[in-house]
Structures are given as C-alpha cells and as structure tokens.
C-alpha atoms as a PDB file:
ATOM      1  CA  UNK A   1     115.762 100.073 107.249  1.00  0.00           C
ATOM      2  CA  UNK A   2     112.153 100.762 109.295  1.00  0.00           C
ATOM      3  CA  UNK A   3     109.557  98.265 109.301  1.00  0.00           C
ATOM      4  CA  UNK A   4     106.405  98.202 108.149  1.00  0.00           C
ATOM      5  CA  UNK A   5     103.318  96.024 108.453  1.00  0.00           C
ATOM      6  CA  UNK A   6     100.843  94.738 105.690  1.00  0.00           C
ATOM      7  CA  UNK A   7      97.593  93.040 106.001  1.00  0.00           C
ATOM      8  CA  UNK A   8      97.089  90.531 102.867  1.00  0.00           C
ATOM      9  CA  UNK A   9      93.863  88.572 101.878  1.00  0.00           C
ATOM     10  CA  UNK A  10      95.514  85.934  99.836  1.00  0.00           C
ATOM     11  CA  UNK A  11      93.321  84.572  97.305  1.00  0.00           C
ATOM     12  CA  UNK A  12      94.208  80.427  95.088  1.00  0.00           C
ATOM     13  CA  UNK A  13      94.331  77.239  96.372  1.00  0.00           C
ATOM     14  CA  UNK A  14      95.131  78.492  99.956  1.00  0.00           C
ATOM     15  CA  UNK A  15      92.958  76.354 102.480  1.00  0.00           C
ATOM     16  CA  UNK A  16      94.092  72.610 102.941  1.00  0.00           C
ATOM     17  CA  UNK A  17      97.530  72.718 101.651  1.00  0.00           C
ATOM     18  CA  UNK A  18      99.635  73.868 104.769  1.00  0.00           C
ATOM     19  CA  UNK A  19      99.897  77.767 103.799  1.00  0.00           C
ATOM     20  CA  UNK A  20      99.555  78.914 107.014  1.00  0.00           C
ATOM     21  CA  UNK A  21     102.298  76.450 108.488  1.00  0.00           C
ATOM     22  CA  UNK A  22     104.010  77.245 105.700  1.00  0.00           C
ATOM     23  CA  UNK A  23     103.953  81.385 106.108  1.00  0.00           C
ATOM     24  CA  UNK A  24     104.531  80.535 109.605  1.00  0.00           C
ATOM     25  CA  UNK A  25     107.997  78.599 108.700  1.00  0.00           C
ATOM     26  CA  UNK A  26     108.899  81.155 106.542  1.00  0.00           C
ATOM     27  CA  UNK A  27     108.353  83.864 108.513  1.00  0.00           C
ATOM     28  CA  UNK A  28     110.190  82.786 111.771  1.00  0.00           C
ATOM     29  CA  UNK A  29     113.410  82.255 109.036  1.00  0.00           C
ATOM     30  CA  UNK A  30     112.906  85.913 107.892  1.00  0.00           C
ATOM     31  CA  UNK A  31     112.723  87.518 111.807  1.00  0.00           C
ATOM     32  CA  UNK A  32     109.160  88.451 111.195  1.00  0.00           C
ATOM     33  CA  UNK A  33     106.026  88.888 113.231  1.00  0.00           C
ATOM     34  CA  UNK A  34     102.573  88.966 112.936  1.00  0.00           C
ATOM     35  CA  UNK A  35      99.945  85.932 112.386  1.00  0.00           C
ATOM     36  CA  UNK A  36      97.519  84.134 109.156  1.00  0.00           C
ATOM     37  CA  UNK A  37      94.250  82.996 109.544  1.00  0.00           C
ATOM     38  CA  UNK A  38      91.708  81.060 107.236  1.00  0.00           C
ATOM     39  CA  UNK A  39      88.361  82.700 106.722  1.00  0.00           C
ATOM     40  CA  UNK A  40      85.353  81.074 105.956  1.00  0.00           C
ATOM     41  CA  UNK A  41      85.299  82.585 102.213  1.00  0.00           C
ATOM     42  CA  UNK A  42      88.276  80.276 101.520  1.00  0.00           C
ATOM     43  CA  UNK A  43      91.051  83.125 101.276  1.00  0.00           C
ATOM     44  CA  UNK A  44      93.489  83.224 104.278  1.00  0.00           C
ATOM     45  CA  UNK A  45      94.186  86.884 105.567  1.00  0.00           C
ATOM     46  CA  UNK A  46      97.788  87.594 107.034  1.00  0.00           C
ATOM     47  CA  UNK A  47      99.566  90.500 108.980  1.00  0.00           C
ATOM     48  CA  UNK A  48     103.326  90.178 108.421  1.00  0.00           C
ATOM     49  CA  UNK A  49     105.352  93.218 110.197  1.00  0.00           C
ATOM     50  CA  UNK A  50     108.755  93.574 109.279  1.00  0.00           C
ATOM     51  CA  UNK A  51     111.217  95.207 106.652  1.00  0.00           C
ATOM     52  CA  UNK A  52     109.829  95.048 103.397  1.00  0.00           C
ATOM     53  CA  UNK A  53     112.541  93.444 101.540  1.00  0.00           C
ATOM     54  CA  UNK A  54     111.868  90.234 103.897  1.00  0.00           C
ATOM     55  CA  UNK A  55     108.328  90.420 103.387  1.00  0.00           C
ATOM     56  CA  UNK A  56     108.294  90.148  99.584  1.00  0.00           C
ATOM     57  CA  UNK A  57     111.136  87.282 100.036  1.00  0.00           C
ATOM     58  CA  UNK A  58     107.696  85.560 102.400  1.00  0.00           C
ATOM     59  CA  UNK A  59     105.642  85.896  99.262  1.00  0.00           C
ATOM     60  CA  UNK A  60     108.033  84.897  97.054  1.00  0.00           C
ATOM     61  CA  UNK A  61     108.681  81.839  99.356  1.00  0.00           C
ATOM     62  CA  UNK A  62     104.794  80.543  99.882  1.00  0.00           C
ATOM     63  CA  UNK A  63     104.575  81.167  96.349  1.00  0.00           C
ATOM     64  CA  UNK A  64     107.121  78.610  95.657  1.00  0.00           C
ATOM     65  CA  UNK A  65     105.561  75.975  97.466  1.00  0.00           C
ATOM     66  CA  UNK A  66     104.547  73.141  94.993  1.00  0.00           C
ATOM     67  CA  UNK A  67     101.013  72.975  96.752  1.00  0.00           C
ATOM     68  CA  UNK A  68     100.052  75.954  97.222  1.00  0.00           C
ATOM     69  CA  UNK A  69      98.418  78.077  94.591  1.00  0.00           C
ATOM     70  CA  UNK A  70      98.308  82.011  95.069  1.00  0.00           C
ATOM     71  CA  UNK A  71      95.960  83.607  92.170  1.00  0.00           C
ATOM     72  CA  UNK A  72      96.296  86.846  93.784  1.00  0.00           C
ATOM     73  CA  UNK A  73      96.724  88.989  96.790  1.00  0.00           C
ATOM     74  CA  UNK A  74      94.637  92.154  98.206  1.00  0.00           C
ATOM     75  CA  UNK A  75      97.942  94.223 100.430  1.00  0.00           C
ATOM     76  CA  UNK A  76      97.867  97.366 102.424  1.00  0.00           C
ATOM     77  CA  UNK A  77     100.078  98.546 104.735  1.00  0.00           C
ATOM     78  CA  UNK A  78      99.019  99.106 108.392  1.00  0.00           C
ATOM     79  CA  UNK A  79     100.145 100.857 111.394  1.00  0.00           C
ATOM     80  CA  UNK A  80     102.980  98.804 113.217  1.00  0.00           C
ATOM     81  CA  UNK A  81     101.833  95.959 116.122  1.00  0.00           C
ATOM     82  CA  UNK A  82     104.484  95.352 119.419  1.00  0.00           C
ATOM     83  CA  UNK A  83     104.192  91.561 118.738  1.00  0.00           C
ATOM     84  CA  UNK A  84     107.393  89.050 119.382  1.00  0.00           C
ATOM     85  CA  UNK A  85     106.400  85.868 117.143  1.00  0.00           C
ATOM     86  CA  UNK A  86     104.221  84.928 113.969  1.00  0.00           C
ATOM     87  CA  UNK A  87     101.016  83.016 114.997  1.00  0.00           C
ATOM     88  CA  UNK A  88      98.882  80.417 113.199  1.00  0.00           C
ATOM     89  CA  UNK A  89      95.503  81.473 114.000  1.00  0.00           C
END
C-alpha cells in the first residue's frame, strides 16, 4: 500500500487537553510521521504521512480520548515529506 500525507485543522475542545501528546503517542504506535501544532485560533493543525488505513485508525484513536473533543476536521492530502518521526510542535 503507498503512503500518503494529509494536512488536518482539527477543530473541538483541542487546546489544553493533551491532543498533541496524544496524536504524538498514537502516531509513533501506528509507524507514522509528520508533526501537530496549536494555532492561536484555538484549532491544532497536523501533517500525518503514512498509509491511509493507519491514519484514519489516528483519528479514530484521538477521537476516543475521554478529554478531548473533535467537532470537526478540515483534511487534504499533500505531497509526501522525507521525515523519520512525528513532532510536537
């Protein structure tokens, strides 16, 4: 299966829960790359790179997570990074 890479602007009670920490834990499981940030507007934006499949089980994983609340998520997929790890920016 090819990877792919998807920028998301994750939108809920994001900030001040540990979502980042959390996407970070989640992703390093899953053998993906890429890095989340929080921006100023309250949303946190994330590039995840990796098969798809493992992706949507990161999603389905941070939306899980009895703190965090994800109303919803803007996602488009991106040309491909050479990256090794998943950062917490």
């Amino acid at each position: 299966m090819s990877e792919v890479r998807k920028h998301f602007v994750v939108h809920g009670k994001v900030q001040g829960v540990g979502f980042r920490y959390t996407a970070k834990y989640l992703a390093v499981s899953l053998g993906l790359t890429g890095w989340a940030r929080n921006e100023w507007d309250g949303t946190v934006t994330m590039e995840v790179q990796g098969r798809e499949t493992l992706i949507n089980k990161l999603l389905v994983g941070l939306n899980q997570n009895q703190f965090i609340s994800i109303e919803w998520i803007d996602t488009k997929e991106i040309p491909l990074e050479e990256e090794k790890a998943f950062t917490v920016k």
